[in-house]
PDB file of N, CA and C in Angstrom:
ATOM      1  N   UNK A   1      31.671   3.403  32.850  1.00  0.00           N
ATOM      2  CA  UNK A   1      30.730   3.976  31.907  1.00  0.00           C
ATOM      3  C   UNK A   1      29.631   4.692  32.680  1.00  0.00           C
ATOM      4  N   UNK A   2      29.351   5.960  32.040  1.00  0.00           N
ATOM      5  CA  UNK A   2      27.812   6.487  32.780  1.00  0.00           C
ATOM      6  C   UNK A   2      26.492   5.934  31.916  1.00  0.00           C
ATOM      7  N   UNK A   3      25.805   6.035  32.865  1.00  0.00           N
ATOM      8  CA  UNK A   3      24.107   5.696  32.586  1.00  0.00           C
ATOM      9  C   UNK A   3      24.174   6.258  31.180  1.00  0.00           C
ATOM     10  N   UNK A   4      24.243   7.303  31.202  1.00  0.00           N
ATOM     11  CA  UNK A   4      23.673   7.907  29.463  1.00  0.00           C
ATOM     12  C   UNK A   4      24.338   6.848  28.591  1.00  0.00           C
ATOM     13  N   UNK A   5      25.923   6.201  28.770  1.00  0.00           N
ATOM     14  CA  UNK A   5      26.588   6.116  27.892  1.00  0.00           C
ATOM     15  C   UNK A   5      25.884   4.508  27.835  1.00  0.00           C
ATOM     16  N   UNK A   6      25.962   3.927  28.793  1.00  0.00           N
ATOM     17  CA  UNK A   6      25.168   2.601  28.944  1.00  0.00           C
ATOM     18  C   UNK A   6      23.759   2.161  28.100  1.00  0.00           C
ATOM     19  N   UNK A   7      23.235   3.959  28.277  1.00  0.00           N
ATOM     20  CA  UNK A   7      21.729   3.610  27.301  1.00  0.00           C
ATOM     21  C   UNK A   7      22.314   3.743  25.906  1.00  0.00           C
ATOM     22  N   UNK A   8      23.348   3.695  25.156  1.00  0.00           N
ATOM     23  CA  UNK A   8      23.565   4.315  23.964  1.00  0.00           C
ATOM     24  C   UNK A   8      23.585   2.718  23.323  1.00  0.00           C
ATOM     25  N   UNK A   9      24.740   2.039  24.431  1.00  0.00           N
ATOM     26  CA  UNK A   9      24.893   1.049  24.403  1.00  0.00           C
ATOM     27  C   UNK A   9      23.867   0.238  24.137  1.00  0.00           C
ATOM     28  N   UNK A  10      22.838  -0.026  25.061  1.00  0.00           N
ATOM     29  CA  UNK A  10      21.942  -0.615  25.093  1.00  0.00           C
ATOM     30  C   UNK A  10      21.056  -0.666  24.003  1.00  0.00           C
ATOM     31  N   UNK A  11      20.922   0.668  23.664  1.00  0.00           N
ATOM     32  CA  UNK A  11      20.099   1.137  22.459  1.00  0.00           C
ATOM     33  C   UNK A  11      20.694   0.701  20.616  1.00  0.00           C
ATOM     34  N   UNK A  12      21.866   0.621  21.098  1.00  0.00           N
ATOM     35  CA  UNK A  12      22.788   0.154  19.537  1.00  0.00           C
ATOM     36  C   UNK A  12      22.411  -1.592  19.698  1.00  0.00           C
ATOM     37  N   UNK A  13      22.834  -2.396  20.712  1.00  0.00           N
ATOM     38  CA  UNK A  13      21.954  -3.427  21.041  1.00  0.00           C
ATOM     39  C   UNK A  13      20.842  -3.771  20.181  1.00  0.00           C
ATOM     40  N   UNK A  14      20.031  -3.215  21.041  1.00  0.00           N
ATOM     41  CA  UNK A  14      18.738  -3.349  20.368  1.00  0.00           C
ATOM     42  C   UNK A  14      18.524  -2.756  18.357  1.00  0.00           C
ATOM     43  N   UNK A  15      19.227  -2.097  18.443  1.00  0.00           N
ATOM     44  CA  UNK A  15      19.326  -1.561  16.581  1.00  0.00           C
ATOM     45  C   UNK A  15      19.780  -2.751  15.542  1.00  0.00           C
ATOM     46  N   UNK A  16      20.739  -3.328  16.373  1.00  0.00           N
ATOM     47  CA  UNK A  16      21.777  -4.015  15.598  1.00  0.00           C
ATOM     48  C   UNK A  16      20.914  -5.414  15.714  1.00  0.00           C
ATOM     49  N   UNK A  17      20.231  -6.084  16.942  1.00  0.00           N
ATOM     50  CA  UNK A  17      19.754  -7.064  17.177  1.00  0.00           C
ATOM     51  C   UNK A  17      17.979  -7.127  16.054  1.00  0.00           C
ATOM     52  N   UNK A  18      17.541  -5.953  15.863  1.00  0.00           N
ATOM     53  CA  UNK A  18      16.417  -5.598  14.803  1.00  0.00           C
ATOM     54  C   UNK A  18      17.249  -5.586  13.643  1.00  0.00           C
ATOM     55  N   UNK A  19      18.052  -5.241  13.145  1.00  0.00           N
ATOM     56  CA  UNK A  19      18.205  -5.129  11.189  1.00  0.00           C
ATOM     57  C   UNK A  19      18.552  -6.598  11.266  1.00  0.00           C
ATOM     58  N   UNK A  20      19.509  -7.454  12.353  1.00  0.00           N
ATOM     59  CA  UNK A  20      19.919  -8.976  11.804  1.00  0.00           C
ATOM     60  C   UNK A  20      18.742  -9.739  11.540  1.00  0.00           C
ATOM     61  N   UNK A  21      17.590  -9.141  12.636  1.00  0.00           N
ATOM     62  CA  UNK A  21      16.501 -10.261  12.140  1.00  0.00           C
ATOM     63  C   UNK A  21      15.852  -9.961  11.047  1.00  0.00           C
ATOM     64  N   UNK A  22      15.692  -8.985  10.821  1.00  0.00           N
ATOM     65  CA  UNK A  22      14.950  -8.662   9.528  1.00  0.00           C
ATOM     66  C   UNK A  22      15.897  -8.965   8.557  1.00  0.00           C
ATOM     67  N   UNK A  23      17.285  -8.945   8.652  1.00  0.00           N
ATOM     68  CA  UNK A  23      18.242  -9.301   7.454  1.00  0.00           C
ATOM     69  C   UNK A  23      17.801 -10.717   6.981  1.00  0.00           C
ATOM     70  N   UNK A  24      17.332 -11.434   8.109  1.00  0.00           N
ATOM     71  CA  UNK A  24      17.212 -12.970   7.964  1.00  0.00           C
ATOM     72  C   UNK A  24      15.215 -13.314   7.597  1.00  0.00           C
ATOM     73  N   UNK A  25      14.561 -12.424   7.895  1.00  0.00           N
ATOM     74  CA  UNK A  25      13.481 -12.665   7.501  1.00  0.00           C
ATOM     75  C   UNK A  25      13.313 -11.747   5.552  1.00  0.00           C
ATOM     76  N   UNK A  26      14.030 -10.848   5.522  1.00  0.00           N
ATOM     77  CA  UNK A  26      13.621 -10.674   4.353  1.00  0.00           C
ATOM     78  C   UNK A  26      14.647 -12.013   2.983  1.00  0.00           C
ATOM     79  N   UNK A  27      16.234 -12.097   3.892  1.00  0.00           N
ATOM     80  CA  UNK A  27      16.634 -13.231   3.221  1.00  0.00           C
ATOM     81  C   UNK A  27      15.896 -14.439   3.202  1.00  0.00           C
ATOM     82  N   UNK A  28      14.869 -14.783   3.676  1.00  0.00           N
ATOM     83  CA  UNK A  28      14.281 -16.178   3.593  1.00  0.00           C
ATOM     84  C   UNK A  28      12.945 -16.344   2.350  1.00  0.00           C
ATOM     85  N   UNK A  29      13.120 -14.662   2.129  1.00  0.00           N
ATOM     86  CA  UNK A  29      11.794 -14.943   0.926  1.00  0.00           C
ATOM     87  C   UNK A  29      12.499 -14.590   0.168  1.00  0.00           C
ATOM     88  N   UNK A  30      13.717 -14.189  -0.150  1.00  0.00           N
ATOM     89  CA  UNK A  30      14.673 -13.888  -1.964  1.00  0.00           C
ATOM     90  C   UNK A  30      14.586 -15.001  -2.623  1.00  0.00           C
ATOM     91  N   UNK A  31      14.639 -15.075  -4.331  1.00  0.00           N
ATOM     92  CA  UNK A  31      14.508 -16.015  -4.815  1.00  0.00           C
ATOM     93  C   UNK A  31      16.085 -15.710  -5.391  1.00  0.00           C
ATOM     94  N   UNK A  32      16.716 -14.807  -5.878  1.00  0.00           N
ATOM     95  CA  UNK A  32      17.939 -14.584  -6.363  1.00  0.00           C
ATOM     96  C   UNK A  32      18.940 -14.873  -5.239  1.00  0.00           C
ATOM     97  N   UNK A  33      19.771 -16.064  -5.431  1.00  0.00           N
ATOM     98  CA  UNK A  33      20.947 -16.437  -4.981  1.00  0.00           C
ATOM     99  C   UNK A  33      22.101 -15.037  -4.276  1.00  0.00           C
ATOM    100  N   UNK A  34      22.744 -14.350  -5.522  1.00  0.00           N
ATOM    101  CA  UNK A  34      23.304 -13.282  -5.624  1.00  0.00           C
ATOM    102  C   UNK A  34      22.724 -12.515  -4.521  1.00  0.00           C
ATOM    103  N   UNK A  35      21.650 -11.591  -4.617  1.00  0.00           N
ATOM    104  CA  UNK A  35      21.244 -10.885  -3.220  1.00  0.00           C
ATOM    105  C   UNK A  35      20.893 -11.283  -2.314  1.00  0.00           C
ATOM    106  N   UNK A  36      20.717 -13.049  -1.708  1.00  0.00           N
ATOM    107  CA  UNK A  36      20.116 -13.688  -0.172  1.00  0.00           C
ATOM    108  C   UNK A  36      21.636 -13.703   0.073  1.00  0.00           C
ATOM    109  N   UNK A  37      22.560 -14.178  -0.977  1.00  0.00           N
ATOM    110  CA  UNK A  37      24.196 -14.036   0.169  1.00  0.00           C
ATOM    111  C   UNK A  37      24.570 -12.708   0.298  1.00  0.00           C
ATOM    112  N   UNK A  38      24.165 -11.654  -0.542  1.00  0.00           N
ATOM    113  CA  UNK A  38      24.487 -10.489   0.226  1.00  0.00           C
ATOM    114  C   UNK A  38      23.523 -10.049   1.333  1.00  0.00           C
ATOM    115  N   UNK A  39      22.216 -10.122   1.182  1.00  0.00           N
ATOM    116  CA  UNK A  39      21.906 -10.110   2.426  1.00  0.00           C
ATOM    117  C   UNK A  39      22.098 -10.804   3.531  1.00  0.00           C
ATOM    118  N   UNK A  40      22.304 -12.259   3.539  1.00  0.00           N
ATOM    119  CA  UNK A  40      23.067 -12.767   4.542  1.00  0.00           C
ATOM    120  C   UNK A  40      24.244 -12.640   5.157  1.00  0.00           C
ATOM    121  N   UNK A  41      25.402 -11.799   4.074  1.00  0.00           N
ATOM    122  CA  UNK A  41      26.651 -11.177   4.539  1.00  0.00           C
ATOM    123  C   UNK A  41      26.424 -10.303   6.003  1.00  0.00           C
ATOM    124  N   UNK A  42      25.271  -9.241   5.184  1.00  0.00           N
ATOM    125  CA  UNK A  42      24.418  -7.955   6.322  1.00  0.00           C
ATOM    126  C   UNK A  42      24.145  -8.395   7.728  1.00  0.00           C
ATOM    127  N   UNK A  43      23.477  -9.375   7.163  1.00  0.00           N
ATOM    128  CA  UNK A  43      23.198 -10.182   8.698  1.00  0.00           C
ATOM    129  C   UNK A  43      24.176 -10.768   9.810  1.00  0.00           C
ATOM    130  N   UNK A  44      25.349 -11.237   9.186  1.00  0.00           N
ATOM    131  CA  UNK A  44      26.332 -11.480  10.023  1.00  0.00           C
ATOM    132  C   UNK A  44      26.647 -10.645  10.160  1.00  0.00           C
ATOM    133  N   UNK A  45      27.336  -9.519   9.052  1.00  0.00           N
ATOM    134  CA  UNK A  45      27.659  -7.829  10.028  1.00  0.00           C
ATOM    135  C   UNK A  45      27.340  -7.622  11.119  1.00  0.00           C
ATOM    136  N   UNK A  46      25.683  -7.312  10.959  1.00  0.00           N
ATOM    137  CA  UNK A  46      25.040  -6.893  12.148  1.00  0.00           C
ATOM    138  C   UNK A  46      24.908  -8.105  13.626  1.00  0.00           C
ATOM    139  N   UNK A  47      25.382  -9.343  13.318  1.00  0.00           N
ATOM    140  CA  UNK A  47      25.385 -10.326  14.650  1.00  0.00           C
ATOM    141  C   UNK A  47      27.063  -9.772  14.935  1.00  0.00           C
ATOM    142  N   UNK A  48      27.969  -9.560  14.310  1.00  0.00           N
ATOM    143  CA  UNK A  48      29.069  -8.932  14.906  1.00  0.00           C
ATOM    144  C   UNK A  48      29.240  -8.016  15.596  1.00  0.00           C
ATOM    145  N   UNK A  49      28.555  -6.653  14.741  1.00  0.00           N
ATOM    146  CA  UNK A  49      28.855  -4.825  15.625  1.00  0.00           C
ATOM    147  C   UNK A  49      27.512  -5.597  16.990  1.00  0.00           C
ATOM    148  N   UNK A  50      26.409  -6.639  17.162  1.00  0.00           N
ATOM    149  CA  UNK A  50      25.460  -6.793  18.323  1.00  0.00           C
ATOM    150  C   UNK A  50      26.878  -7.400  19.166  1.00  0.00           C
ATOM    151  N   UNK A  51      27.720  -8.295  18.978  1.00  0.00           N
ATOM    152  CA  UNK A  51      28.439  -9.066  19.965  1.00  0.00           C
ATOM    153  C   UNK A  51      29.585  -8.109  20.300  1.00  0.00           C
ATOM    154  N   UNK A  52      29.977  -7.283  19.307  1.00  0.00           N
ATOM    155  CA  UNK A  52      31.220  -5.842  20.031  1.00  0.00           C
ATOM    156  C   UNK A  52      30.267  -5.069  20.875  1.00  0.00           C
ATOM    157  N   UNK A  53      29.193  -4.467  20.967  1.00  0.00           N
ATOM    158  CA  UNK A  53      28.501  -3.832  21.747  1.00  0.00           C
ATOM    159  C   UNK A  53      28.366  -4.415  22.692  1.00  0.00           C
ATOM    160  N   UNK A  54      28.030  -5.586  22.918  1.00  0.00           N
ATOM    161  CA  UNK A  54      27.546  -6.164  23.989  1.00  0.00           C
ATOM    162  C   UNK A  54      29.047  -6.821  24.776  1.00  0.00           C
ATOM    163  N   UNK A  55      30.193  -6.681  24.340  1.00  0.00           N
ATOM    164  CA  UNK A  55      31.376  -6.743  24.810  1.00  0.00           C
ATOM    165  C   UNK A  55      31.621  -5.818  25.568  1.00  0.00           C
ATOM    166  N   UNK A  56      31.130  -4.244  25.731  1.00  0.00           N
ATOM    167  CA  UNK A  56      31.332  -3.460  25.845  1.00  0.00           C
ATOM    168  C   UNK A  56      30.705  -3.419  27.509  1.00  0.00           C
ATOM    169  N   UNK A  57      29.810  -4.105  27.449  1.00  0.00           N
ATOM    170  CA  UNK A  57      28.829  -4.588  28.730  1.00  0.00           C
ATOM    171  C   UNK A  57      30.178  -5.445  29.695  1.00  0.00           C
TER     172      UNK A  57
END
């Protein structure tokens, strides 16, 4: 891999590692059942495409 491609990497990293936490801080104040498991779905999404990226390492 080149440097550029490494920072892309790095940078999706960091994207993917910001929406899971916020997936999990805005799921902790929902009061509706129905949208905290879809937002919690989101959140595992995004801990998945963080652990394929970081596979990529």
């Amino acid at each position: 891999m080149t440097n550029k491609e490494l920072l892309y990497v790095e940078d999706a990293l960091g994207h993917e590692q910001y929406f899971q936490t916020r997936c999990n801080e805005v799921m902790n104040q929902m009061q509706d059942a129905d949208l905290k498991m879809c937002v919690q779905q989101m959140a595992q999404r995004h801990s998945q495409l963080f652990q394929s990226f970081y596979g990529l390492l």
